[in-house]
C-alpha atoms as a PDB file:
ATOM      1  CA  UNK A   1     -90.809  37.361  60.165  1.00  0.00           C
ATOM      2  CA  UNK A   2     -89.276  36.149  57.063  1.00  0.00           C
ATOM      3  CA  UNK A   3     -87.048  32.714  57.633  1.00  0.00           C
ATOM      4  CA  UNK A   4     -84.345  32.242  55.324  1.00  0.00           C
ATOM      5  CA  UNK A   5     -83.986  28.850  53.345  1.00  0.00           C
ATOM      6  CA  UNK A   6     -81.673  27.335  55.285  1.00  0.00           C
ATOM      7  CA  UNK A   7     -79.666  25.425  51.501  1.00  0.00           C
ATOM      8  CA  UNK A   8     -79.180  29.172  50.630  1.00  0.00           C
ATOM      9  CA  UNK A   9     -75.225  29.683  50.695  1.00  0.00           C
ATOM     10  CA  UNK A  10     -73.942  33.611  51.742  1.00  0.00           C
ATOM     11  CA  UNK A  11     -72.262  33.204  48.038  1.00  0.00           C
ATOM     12  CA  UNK A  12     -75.285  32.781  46.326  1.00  0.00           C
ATOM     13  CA  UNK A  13     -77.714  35.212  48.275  1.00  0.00           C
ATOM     14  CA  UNK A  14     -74.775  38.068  47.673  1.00  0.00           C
ATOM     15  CA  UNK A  15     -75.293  37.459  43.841  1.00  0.00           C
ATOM     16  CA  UNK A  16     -79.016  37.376  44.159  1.00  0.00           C
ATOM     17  CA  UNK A  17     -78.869  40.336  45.835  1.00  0.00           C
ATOM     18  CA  UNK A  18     -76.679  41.942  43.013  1.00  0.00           C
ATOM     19  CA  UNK A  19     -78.976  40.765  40.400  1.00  0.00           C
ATOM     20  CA  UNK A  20     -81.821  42.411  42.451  1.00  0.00           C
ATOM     21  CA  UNK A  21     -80.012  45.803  42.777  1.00  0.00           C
ATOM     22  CA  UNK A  22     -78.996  45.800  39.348  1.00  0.00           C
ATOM     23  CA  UNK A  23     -83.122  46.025  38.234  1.00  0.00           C
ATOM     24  CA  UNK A  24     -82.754  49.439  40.306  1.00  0.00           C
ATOM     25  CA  UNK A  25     -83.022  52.884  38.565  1.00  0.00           C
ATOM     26  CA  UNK A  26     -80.356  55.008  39.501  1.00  0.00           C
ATOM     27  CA  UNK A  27     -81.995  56.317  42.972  1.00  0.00           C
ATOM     28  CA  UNK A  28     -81.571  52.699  44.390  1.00  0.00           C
ATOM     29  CA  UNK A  29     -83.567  50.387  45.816  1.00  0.00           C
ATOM     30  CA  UNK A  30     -84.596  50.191  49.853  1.00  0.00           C
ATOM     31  CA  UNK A  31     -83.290  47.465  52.087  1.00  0.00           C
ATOM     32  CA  UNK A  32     -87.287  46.176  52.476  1.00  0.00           C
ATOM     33  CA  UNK A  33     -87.700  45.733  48.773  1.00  0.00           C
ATOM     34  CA  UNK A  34     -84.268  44.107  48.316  1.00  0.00           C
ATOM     35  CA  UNK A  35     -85.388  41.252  51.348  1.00  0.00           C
ATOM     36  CA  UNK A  36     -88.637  40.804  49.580  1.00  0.00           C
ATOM     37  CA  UNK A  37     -87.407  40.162  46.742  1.00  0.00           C
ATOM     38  CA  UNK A  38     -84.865  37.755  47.625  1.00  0.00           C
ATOM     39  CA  UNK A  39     -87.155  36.441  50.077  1.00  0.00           C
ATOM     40  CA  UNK A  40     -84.944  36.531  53.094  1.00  0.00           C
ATOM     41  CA  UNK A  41     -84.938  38.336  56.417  1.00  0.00           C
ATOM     42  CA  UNK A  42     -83.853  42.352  56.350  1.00  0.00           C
ATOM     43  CA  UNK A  43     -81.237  41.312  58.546  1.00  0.00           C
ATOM     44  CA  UNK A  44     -79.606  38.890  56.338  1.00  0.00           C
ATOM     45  CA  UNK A  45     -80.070  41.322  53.512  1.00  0.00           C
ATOM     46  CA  UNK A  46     -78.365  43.812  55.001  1.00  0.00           C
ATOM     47  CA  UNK A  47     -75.347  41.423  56.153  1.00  0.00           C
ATOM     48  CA  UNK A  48     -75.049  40.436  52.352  1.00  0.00           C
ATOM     49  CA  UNK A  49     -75.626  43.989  50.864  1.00  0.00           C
ATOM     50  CA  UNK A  50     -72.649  45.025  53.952  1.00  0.00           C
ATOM     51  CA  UNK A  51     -70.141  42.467  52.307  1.00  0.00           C
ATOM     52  CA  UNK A  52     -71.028  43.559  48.604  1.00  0.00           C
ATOM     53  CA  UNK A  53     -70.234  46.994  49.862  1.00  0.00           C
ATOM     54  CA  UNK A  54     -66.849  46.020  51.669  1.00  0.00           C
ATOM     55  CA  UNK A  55     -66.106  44.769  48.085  1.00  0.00           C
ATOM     56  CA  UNK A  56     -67.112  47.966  46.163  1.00  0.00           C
ATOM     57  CA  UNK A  57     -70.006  45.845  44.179  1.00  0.00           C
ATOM     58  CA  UNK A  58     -72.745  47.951  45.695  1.00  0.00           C
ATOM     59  CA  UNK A  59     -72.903  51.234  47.258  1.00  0.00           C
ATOM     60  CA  UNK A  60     -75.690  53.565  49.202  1.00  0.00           C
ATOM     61  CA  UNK A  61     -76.991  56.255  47.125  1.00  0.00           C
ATOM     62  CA  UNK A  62     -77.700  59.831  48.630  1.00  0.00           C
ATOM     63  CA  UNK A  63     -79.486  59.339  51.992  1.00  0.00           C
ATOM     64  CA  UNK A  64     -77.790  56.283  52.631  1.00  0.00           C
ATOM     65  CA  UNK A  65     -81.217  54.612  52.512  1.00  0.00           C
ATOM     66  CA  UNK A  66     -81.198  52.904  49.002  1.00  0.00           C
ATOM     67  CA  UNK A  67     -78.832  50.676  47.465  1.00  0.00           C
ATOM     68  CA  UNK A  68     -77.319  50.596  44.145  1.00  0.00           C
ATOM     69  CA  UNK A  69     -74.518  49.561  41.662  1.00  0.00           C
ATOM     70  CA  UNK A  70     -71.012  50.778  42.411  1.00  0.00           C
ATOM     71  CA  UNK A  71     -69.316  52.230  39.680  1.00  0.00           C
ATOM     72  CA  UNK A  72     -66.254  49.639  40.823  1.00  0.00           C
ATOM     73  CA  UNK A  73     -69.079  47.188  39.588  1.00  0.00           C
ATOM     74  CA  UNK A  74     -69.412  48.730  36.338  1.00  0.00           C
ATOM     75  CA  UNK A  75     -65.843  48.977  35.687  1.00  0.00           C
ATOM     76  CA  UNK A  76     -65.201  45.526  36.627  1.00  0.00           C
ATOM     77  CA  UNK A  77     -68.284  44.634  33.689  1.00  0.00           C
ATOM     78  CA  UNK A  78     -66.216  46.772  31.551  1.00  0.00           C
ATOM     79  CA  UNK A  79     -63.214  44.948  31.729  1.00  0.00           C
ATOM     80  CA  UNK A  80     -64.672  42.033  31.574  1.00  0.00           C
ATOM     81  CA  UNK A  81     -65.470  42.944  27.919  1.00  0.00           C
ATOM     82  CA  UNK A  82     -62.380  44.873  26.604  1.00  0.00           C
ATOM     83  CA  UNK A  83     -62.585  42.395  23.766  1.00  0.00           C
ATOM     84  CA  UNK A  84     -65.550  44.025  22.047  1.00  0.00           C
ATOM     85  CA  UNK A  85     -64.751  47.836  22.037  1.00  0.00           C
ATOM     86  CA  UNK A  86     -66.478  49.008  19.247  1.00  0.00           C
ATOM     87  CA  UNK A  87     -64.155  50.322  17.607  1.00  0.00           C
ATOM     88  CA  UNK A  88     -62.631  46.585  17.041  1.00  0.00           C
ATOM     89  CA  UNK A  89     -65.902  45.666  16.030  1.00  0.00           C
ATOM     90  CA  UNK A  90     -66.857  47.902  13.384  1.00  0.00           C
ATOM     91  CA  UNK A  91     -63.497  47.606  11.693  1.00  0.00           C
ATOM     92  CA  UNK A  92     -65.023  44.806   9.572  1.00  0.00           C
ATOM     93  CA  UNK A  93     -67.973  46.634   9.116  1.00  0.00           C
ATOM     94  CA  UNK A  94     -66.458  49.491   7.857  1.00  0.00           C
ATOM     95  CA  UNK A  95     -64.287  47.482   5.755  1.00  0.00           C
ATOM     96  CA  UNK A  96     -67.062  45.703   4.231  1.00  0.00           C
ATOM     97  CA  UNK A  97     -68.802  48.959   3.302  1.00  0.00           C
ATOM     98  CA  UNK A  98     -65.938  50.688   2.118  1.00  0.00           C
ATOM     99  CA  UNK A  99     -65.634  47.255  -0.698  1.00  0.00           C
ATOM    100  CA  UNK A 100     -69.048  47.109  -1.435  1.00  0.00           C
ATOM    101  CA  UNK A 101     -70.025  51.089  -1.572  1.00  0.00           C
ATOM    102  CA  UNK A 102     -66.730  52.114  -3.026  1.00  0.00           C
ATOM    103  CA  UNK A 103     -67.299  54.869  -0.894  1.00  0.00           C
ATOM    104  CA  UNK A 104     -65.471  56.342   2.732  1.00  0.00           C
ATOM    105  CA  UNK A 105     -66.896  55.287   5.470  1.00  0.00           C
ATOM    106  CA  UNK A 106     -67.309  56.789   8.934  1.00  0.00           C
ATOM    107  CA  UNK A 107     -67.820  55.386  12.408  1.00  0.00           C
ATOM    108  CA  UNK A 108     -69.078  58.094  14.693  1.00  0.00           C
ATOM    109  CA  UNK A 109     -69.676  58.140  18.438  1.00  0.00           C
ATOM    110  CA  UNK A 110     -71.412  60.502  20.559  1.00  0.00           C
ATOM    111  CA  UNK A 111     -68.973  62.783  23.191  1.00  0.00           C
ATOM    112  CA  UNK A 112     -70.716  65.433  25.648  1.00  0.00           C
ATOM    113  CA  UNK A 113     -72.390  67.968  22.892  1.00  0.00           C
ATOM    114  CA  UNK A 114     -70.059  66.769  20.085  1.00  0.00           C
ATOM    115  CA  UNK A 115     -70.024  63.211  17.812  1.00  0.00           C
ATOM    116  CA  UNK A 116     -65.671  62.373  17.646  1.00  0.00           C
ATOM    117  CA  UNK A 117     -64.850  60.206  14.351  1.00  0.00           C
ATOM    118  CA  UNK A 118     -63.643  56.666  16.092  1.00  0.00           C
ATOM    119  CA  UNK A 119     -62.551  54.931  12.497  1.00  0.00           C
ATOM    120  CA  UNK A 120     -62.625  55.516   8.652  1.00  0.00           C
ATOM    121  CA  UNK A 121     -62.009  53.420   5.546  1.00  0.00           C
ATOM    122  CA  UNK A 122     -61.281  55.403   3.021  1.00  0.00           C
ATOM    123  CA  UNK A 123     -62.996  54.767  -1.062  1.00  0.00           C
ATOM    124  CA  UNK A 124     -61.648  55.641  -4.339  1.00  0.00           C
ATOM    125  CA  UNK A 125     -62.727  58.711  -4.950  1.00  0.00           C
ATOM    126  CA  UNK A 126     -61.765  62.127  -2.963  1.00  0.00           C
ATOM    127  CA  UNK A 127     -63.993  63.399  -0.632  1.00  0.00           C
ATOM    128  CA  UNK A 128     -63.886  66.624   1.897  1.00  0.00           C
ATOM    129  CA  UNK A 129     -65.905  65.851   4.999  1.00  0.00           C
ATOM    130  CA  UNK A 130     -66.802  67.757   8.807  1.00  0.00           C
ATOM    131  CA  UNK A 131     -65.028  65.885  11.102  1.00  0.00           C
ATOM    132  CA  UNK A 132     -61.721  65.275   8.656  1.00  0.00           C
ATOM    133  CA  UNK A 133     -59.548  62.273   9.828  1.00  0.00           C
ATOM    134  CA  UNK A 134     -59.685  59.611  12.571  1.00  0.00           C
ATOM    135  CA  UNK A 135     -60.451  62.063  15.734  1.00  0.00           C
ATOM    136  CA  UNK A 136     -62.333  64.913  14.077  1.00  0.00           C
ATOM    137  CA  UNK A 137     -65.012  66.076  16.047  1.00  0.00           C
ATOM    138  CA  UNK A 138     -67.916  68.242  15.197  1.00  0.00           C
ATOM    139  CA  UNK A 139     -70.851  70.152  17.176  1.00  0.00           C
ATOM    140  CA  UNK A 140     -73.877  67.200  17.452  1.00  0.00           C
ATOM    141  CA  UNK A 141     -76.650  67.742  14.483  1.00  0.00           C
ATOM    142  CA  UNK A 142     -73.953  68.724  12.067  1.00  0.00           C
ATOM    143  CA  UNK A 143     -73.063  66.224   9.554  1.00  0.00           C
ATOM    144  CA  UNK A 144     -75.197  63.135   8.751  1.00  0.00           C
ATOM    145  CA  UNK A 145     -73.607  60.796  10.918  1.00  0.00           C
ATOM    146  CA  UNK A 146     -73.921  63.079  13.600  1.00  0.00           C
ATOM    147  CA  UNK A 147     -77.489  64.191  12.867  1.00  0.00           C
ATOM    148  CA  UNK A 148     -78.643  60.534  13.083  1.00  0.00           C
ATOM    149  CA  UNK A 149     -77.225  60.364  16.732  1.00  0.00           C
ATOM    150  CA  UNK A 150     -78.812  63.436  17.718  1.00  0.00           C
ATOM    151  CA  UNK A 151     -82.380  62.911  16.135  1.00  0.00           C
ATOM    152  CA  UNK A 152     -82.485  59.205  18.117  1.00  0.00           C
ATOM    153  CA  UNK A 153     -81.576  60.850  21.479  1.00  0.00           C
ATOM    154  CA  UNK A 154     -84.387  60.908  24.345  1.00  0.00           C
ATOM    155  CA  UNK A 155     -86.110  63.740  24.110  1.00  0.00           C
ATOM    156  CA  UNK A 156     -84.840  65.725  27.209  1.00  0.00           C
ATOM    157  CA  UNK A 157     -81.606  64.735  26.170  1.00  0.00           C
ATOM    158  CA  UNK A 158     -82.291  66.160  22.542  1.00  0.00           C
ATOM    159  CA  UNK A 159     -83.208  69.556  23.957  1.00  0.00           C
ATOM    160  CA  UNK A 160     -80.487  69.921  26.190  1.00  0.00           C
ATOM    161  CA  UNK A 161     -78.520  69.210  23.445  1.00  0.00           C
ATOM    162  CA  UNK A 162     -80.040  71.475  20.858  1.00  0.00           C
ATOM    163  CA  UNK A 163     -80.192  74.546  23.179  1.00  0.00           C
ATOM    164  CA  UNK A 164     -76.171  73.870  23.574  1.00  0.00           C
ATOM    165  CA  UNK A 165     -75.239  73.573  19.710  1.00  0.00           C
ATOM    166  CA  UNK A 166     -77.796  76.152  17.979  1.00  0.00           C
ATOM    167  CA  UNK A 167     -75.338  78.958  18.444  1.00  0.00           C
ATOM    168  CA  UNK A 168     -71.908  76.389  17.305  1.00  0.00           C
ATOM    169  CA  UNK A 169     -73.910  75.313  14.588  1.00  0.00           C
ATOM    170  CA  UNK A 170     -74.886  78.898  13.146  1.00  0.00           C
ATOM    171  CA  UNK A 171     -70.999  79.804  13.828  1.00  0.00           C
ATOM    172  CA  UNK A 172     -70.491  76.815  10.895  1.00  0.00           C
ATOM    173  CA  UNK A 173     -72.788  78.156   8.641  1.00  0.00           C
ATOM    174  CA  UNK A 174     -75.039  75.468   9.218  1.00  0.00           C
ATOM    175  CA  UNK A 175     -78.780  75.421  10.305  1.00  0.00           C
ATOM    176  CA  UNK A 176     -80.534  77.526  12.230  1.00  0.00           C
ATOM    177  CA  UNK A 177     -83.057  76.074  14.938  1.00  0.00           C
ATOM    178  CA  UNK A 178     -86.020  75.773  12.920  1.00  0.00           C
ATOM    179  CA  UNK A 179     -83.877  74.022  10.168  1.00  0.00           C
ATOM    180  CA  UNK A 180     -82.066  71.932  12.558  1.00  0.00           C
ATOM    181  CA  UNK A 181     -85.785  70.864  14.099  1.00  0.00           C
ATOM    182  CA  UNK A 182     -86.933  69.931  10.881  1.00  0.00           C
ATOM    183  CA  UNK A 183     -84.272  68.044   9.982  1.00  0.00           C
ATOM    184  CA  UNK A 184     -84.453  66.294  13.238  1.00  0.00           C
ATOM    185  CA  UNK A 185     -87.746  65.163  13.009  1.00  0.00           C
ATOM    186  CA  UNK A 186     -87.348  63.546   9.363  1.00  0.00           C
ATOM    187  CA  UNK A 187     -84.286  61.476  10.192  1.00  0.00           C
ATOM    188  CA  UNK A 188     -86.857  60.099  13.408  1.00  0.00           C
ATOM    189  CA  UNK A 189     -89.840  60.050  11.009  1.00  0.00           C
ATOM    190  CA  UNK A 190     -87.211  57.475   7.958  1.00  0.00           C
ATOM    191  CA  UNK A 191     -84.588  56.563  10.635  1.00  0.00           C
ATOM    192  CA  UNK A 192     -81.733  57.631   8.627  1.00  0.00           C
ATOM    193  CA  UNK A 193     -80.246  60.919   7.444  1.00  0.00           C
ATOM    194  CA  UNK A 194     -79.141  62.208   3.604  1.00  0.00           C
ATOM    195  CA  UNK A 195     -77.579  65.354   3.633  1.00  0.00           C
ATOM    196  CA  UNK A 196     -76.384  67.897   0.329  1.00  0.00           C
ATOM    197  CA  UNK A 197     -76.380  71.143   2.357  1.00  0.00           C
ATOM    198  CA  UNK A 198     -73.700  72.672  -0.152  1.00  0.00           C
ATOM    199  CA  UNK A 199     -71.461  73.400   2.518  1.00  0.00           C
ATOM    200  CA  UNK A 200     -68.670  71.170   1.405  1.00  0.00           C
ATOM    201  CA  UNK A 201     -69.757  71.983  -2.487  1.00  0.00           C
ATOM    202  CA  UNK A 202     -70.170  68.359  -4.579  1.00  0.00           C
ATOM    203  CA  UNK A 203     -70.174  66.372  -1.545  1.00  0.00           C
ATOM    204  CA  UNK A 204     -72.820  64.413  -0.093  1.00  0.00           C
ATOM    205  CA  UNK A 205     -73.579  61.687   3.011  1.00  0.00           C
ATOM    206  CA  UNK A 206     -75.669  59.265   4.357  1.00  0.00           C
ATOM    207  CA  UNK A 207     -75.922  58.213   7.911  1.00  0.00           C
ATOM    208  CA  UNK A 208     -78.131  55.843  10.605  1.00  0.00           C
ATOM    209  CA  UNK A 209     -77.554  54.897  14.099  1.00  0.00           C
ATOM    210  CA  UNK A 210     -76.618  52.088  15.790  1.00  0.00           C
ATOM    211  CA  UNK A 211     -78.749  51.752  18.709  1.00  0.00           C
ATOM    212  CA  UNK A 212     -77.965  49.905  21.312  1.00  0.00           C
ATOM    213  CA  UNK A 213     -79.964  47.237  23.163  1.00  0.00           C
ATOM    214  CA  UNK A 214     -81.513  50.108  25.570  1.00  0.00           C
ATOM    215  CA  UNK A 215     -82.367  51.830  22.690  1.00  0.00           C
ATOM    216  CA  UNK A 216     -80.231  54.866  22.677  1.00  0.00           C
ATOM    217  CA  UNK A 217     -77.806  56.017  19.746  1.00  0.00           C
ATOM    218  CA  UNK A 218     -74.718  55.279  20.862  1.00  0.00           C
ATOM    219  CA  UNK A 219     -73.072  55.574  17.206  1.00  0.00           C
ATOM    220  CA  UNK A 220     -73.751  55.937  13.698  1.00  0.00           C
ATOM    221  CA  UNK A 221     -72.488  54.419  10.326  1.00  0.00           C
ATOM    222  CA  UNK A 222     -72.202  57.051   7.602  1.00  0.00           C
ATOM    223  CA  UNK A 223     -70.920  57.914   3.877  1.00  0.00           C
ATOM    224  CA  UNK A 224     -69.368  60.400   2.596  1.00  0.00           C
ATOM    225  CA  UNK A 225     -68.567  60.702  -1.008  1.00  0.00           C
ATOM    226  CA  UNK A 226     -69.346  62.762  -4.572  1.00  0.00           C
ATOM    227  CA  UNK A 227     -73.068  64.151  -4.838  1.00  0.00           C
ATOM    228  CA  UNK A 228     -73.714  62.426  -8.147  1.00  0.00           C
ATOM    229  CA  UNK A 229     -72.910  59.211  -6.693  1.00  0.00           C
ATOM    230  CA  UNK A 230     -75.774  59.525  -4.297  1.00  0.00           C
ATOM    231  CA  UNK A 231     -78.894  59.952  -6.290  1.00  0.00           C
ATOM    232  CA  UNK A 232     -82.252  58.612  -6.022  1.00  0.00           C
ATOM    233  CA  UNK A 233     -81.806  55.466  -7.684  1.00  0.00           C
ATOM    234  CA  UNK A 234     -78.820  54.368  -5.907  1.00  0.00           C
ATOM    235  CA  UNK A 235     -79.729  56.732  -2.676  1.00  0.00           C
ATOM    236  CA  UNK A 236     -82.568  53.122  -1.037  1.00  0.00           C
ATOM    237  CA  UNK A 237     -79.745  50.600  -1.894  1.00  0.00           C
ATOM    238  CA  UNK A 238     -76.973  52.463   0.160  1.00  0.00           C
ATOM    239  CA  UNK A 239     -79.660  52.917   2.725  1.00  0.00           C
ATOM    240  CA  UNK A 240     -80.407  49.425   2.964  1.00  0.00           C
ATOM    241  CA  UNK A 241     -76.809  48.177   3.109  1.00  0.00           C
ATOM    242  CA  UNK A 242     -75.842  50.795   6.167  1.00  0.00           C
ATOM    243  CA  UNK A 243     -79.046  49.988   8.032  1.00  0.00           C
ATOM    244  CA  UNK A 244     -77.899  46.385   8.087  1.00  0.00           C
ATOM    245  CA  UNK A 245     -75.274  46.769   8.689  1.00  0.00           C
ATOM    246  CA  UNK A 246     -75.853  49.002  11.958  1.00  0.00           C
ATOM    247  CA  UNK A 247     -77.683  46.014  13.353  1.00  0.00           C
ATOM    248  CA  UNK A 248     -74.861  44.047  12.883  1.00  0.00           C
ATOM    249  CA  UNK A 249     -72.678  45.906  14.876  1.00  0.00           C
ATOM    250  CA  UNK A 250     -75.515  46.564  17.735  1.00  0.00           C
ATOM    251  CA  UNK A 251     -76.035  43.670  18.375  1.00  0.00           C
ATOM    252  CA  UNK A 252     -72.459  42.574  19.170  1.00  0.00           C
ATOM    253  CA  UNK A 253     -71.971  45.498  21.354  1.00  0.00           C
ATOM    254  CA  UNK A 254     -70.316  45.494  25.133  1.00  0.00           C
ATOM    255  CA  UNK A 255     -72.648  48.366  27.029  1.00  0.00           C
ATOM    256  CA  UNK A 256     -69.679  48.650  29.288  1.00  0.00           C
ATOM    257  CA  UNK A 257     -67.490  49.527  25.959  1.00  0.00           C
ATOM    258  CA  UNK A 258     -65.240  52.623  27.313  1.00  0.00           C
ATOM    259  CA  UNK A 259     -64.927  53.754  24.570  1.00  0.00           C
ATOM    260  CA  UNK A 260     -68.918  54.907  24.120  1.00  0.00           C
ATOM    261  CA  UNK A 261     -67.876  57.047  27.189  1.00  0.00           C
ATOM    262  CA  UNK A 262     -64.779  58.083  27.008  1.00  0.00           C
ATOM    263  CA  UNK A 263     -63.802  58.298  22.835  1.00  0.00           C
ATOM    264  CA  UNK A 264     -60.576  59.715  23.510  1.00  0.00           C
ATOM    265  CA  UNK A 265     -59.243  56.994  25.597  1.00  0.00           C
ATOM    266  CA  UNK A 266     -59.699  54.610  22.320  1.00  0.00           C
ATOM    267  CA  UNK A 267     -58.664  57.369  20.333  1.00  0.00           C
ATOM    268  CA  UNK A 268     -55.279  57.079  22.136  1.00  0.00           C
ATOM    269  CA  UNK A 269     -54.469  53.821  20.941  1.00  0.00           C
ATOM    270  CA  UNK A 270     -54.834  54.309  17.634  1.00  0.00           C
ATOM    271  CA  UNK A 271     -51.577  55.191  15.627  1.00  0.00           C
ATOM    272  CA  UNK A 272     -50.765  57.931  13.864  1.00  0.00           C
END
């Protein structure tokens, strides 16, 4: 049998154990694996992992066998980091771009099958765009911003997704599948999407994720502005500036941020 090191304090094995669980996936991990790990007995394991529980840190997935992350745990993170909702941290972003584009800037986030405009900074010059004002939403894969989400989305994920919003998308006029699939794979293939479908005539956009540390999309930067102010020659520069700046912002996210879940709660706070 396994003896415990007898300096160990109960404090400190309990927040072994939670750094343990927390390598999990999201079936859990058995009681045997946890003790070996923390190389103590499965009794004392299971005293710890009984106390976590009694606190809502940890909780038995289906089966009761394996043991996981509560979601209490999660919302505690989350709170932990209300400071750094994204939306608070792009603001500066967006206000940058907006000065040094002389453009309107967009920060998107993905919700369900749709991408919900968090924040805008509007440019000089007047511009028509999908989503509209701080709120808008539109079907995922339509509008650059919300292409670039899409396009970086696991592929399961992607499919799930596409199968959904075909038949919302065709209702807008906009691609059909084969279109839409194409269009997906290029903004994968260059990382970043430039769109002049015509449907909001003399407009055009560019948008790129922000991906977070786990790699998914969890938002996108994007412009909207006049056609002519998006040609090839300027078209690599603008590129450039968003892409950097989309790193900026991903790497100072919270992945507890609410707001990447739940877009309306933010939304909520914002005046009107």
């Amino acid at each position: 049998m396994m003896e415990d090191a007898p300096t160990t304090s109960s404090l400190r094995r309990a927040l072994g154990l939670l750094r343990i669980v927390a390598t999990s996936d999201a079936d859990g991990m058995r009681l045997k694996d946890i003790a070996e790990a923390a190389r103590c007995s499965q009794p004392t394991a299971h005293r710890a992992l009984q106390d976590l529980m009694a606190e809502g840190f940890v909780e038995q997935a289906a089966g009761g066998k394996r043991y996981r992350l509560s979601l209490d745990f999660f919302v505690l993170a989350a709170k932990a980091g209300q400071g750094s909702g994204i939306r608070d941290l792009a603001r500066p972003v967006l206000l940058r771009l907006a000065a040094t584009l002389s453009d309107t800037i967009f920060l998107l986030v993905r919700h369900g099958y749709d991408a919900v405009c968090l924040d805008r900074v509007e440019g000089p010059f007047p511009i028509r765009s999908f989503t509209g004002d701080i709120g808008g939403r539109v079907p995922l894969g339509l509008g650059q911003g919300s292409l670039a989400i899409l396009a970086h989305l696991p592929e399961a994920e992607q499919e799930e997704v596409i199968r959904f919003n075909v038949p919302r998308l065709l209702d807008r006029g906009f691609l059909d599948e084969a279109g839409l699939r194409t269009a997906l794979a290029e903004a994968r293939r260059q990382g970043w999407v430039n769109l002049n479908t015509g449907l909001i005539p003399g407009m055009a956009g560019v948008g790129v994720p922000v991906i977070d540390a786990q790699g998914r999309p969890v938002a996108a930067l994007s412009v909207g502005t006049l056609a002519e102010r998006l040609g090839p020659q300027r078209l690599p520069s603008v590129v450039h500036i968003l892409q950097a700046e989309a790193a900026t912002l991903a790497a100072g996210l919270n992945p507890f941020d609410v707001s990447l879940r739940y877009p309306s709660r933010s939304l909520s706070n914002v005046e009107t």
